[in-house]
N, C-alpha and C. Protein backbone atom coordinates (compact mmCIF):
# COMPACT_ATOMS: atom_id res chain seq x y z
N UNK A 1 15.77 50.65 21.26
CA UNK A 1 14.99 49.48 20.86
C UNK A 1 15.84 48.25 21.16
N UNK A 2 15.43 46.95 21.81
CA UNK A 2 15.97 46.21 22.16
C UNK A 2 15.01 45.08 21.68
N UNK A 3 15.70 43.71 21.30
CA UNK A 3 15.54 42.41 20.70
C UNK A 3 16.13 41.09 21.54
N UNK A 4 14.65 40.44 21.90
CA UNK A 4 15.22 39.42 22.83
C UNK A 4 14.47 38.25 22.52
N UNK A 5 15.65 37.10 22.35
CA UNK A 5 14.95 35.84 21.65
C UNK A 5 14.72 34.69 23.47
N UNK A 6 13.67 34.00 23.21
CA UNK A 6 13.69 32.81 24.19
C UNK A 6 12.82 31.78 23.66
N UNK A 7 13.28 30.14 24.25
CA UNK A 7 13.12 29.05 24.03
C UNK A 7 12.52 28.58 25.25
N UNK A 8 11.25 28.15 24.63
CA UNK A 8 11.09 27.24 26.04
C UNK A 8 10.07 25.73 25.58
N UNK A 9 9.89 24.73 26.61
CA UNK A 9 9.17 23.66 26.44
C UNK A 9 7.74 23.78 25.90
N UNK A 10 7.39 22.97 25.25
CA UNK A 10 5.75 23.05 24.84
C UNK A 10 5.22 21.53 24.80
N UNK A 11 3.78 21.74 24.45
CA UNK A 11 3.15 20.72 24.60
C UNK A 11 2.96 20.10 22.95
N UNK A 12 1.42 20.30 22.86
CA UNK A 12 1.02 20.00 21.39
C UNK A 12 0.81 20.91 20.45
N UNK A 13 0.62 21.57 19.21
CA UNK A 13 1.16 22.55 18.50
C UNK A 13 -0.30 23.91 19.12
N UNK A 14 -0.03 25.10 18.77
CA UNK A 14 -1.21 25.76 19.04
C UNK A 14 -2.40 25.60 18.64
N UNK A 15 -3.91 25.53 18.20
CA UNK A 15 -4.57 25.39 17.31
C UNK A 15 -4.62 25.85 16.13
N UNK A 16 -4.38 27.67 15.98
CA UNK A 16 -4.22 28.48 14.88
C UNK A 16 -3.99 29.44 15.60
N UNK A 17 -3.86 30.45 14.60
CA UNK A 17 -2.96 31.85 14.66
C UNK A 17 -3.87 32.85 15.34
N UNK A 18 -3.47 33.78 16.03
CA UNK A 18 -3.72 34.76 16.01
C UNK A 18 -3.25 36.23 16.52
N UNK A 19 -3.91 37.05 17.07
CA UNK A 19 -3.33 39.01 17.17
C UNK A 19 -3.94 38.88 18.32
N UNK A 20 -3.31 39.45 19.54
CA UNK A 20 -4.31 40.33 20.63
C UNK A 20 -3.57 41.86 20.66
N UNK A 21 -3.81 42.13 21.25
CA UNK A 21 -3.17 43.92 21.70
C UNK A 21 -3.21 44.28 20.61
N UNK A 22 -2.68 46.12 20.93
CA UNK A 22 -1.97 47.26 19.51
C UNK A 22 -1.14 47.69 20.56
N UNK A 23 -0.21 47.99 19.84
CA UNK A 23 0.99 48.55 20.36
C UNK A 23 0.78 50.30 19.91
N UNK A 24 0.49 50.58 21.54
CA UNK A 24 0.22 52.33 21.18
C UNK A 24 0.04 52.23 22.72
N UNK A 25 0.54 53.58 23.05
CA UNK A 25 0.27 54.37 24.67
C UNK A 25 0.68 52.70 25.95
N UNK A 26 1.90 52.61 25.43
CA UNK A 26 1.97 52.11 26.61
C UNK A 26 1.66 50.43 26.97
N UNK A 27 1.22 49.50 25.63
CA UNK A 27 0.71 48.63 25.38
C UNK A 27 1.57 47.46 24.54
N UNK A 28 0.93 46.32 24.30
CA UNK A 28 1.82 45.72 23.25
C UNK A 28 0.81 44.65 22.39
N UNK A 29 1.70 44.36 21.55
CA UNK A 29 0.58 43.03 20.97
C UNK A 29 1.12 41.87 20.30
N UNK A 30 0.75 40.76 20.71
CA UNK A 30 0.98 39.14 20.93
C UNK A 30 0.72 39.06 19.34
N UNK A 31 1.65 38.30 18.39
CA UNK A 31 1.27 37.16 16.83
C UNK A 31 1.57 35.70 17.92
N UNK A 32 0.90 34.95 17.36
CA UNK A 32 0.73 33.90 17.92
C UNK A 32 0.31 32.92 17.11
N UNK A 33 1.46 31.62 16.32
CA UNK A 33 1.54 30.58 15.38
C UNK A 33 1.67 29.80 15.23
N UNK A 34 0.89 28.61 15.47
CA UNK A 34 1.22 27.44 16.09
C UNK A 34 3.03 26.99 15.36
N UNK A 35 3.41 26.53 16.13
CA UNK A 35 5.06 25.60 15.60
C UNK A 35 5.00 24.37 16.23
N UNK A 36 5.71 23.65 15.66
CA UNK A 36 5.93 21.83 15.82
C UNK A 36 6.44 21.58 17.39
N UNK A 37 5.37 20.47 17.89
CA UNK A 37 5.36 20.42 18.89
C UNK A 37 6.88 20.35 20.25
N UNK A 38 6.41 20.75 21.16
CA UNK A 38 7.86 20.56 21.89
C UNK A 38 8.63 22.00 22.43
N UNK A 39 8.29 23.02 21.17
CA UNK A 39 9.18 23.89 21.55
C UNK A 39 7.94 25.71 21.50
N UNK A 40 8.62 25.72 22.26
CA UNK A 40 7.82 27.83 21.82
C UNK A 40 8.65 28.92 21.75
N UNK A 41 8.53 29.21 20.53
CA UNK A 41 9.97 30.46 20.74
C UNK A 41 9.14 31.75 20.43
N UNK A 42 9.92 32.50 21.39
CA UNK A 42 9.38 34.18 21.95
C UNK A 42 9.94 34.85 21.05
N UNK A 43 9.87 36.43 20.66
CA UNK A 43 11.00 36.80 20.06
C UNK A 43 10.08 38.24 20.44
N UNK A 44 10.78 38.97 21.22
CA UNK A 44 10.13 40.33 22.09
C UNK A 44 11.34 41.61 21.36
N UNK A 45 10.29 42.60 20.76
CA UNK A 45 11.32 43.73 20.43
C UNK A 45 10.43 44.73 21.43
N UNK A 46 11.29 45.65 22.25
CA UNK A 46 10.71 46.25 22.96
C UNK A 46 11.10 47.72 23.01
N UNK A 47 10.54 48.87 23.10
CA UNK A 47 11.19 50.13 23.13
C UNK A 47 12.02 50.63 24.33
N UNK A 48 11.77 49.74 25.07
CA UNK A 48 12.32 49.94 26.61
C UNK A 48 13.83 49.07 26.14
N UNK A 49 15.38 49.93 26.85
CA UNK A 49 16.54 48.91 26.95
C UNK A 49 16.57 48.63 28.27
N UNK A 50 17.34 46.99 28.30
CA UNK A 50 17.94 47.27 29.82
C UNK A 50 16.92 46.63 30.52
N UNK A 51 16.01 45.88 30.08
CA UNK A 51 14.93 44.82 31.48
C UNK A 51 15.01 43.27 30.47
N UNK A 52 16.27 42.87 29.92
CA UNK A 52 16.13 41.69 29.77
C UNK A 52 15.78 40.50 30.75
N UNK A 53 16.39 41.33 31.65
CA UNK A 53 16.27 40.31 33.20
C UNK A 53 14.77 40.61 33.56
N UNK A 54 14.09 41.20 33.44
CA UNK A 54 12.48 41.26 34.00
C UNK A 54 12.11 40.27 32.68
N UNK A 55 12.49 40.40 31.51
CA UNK A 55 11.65 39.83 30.61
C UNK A 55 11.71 38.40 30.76
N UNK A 56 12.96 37.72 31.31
CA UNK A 56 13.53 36.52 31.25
C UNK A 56 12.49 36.26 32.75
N UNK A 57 12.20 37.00 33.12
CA UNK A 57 11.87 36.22 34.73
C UNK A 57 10.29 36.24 34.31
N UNK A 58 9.79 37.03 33.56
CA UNK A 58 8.07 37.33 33.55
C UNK A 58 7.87 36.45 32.44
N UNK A 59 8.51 35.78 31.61
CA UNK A 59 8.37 34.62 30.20
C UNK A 59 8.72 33.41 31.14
N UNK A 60 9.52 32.98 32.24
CA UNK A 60 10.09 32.06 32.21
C UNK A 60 8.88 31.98 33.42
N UNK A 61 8.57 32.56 34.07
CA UNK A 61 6.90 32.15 35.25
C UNK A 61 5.55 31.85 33.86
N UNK A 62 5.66 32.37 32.84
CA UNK A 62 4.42 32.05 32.28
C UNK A 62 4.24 30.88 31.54
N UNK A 63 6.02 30.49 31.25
CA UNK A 63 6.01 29.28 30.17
C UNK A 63 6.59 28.22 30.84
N UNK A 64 6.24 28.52 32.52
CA UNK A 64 6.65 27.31 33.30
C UNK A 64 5.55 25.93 33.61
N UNK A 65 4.61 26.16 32.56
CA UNK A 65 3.95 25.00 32.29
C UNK A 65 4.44 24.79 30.97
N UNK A 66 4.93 23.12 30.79
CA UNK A 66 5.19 22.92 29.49
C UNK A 66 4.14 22.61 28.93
N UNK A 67 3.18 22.56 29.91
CA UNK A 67 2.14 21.79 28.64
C UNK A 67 1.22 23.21 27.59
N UNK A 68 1.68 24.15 28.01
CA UNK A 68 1.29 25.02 26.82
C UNK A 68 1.60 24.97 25.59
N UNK A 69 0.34 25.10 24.62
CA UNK A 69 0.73 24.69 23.03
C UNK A 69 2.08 25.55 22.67
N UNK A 70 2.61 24.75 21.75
CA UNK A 70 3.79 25.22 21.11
C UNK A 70 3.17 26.18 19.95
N UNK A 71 4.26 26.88 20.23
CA UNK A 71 3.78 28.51 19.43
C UNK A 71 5.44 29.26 19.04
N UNK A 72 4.91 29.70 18.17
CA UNK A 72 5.91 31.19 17.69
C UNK A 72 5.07 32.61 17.76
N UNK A 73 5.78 32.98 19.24
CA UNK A 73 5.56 33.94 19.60
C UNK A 73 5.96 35.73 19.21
N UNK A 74 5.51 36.68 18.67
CA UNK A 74 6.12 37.65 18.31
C UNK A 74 5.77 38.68 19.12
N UNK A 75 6.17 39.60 19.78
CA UNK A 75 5.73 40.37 20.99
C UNK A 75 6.24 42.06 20.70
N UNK A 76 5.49 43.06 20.43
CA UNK A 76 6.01 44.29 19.80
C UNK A 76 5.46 44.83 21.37
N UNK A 77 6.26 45.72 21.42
CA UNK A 77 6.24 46.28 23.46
C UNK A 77 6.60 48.00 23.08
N UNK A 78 5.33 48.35 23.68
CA UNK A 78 5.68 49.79 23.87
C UNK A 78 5.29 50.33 25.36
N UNK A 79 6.08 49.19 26.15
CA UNK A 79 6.53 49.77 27.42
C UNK A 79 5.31 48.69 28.72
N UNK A 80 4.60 48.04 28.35
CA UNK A 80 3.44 47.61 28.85
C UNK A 80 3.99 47.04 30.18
N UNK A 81 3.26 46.80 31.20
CA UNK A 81 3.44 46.40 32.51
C UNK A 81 3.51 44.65 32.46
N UNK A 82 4.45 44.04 33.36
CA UNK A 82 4.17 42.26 33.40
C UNK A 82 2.92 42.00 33.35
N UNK A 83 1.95 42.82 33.97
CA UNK A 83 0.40 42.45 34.31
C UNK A 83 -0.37 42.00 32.93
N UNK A 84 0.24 43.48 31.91
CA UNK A 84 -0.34 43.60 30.67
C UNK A 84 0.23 42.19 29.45
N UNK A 85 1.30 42.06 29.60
CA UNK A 85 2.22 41.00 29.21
C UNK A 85 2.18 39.54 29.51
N UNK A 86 1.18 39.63 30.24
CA UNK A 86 1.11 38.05 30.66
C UNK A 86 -0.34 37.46 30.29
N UNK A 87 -1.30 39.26 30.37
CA UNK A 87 -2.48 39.05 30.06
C UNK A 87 -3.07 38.46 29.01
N UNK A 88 -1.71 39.27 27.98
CA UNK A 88 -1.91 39.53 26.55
C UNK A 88 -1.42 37.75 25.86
N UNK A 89 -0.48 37.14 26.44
CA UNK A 89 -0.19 36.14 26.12
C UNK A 89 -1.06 34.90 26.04
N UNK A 90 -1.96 35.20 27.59
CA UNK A 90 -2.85 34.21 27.84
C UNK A 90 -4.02 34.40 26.96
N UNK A 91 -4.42 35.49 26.48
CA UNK A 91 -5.74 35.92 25.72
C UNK A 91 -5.42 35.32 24.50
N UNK A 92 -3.93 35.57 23.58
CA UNK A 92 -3.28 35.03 22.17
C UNK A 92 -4.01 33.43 22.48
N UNK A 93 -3.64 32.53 23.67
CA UNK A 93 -3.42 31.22 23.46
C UNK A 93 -5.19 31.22 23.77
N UNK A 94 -5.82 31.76 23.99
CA UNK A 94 -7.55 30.92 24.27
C UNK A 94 -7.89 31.33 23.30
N UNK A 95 -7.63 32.92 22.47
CA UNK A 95 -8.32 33.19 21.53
C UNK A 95 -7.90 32.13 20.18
N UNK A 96 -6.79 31.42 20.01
CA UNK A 96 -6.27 30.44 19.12
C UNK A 96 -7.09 29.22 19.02
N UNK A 97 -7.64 29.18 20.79
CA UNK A 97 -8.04 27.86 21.55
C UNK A 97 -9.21 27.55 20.36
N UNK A 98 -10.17 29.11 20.79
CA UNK A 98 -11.43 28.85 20.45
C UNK A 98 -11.22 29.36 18.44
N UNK A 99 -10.64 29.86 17.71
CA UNK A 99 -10.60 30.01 16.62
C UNK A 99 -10.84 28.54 15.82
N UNK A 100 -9.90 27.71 16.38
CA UNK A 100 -9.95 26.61 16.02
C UNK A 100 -10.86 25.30 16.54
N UNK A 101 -11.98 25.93 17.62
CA UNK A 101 -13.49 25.29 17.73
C UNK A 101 -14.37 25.10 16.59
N UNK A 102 -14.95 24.46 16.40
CA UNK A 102 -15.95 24.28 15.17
C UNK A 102 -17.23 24.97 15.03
N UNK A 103 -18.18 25.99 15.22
CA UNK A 103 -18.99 26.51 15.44
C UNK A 103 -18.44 28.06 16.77
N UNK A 104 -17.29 27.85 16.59
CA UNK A 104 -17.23 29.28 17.64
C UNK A 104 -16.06 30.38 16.86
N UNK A 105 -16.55 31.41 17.15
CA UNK A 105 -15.47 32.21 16.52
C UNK A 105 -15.00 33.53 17.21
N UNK A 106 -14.26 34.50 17.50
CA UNK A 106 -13.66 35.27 18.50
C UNK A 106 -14.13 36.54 18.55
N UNK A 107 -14.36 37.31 19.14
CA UNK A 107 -15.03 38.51 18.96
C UNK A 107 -14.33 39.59 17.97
């Protein structure tokens, strides 16, 4: 089991919180909380050792827009592919998007 913290730029805070994924067969799943603007911190525990360097390169292409809301990110990994990991991130930040719409709510 391996624990990996990262910092990166943000925009304006997230809207609100939320869950995507379960962590089972191969999968993972995104907490996602808005934090004070400016900053987004990751914090990935993963069952896999030894791909800090994939993790640092597949976080640092996704959070290379700063203008993504600032968030506290929590990421539980049971082995999931970049594909799945990037998916899962982007789904956390729209499903937050629209939680915090006025008349819309998430499936």
């Amino acid at each position: 089991m391996e624990r990996l913290q990262f910092e990166f730029p943000a925009g304006a805070p997230a809207a609100s919180r939320t869950v995507t994924g379960v962590v089972a067969s191969g999968d993972l799943e995104v907490l996602l909380e808005p934090q004070a603007a400016g900053s987004t911190s990751v914090a990935v525990q993963t069952s896999v050792d030894g791909y800090g360097g994939t993790w640092t390169a597949l976080l640092a292409r996704v959070f290379a827009d700063a203008a993504l809301p600032a968030a506290r990110i929590e990421i539980n990994d049971n082995g999931a592919t970049p594909g799945v990991v990037r998916m899962r991130i982007e789904q956390a930040y729209e499903e937050a998007a629209l939680a915090a719409t006025p008349g819309r709510s998430t499936p």
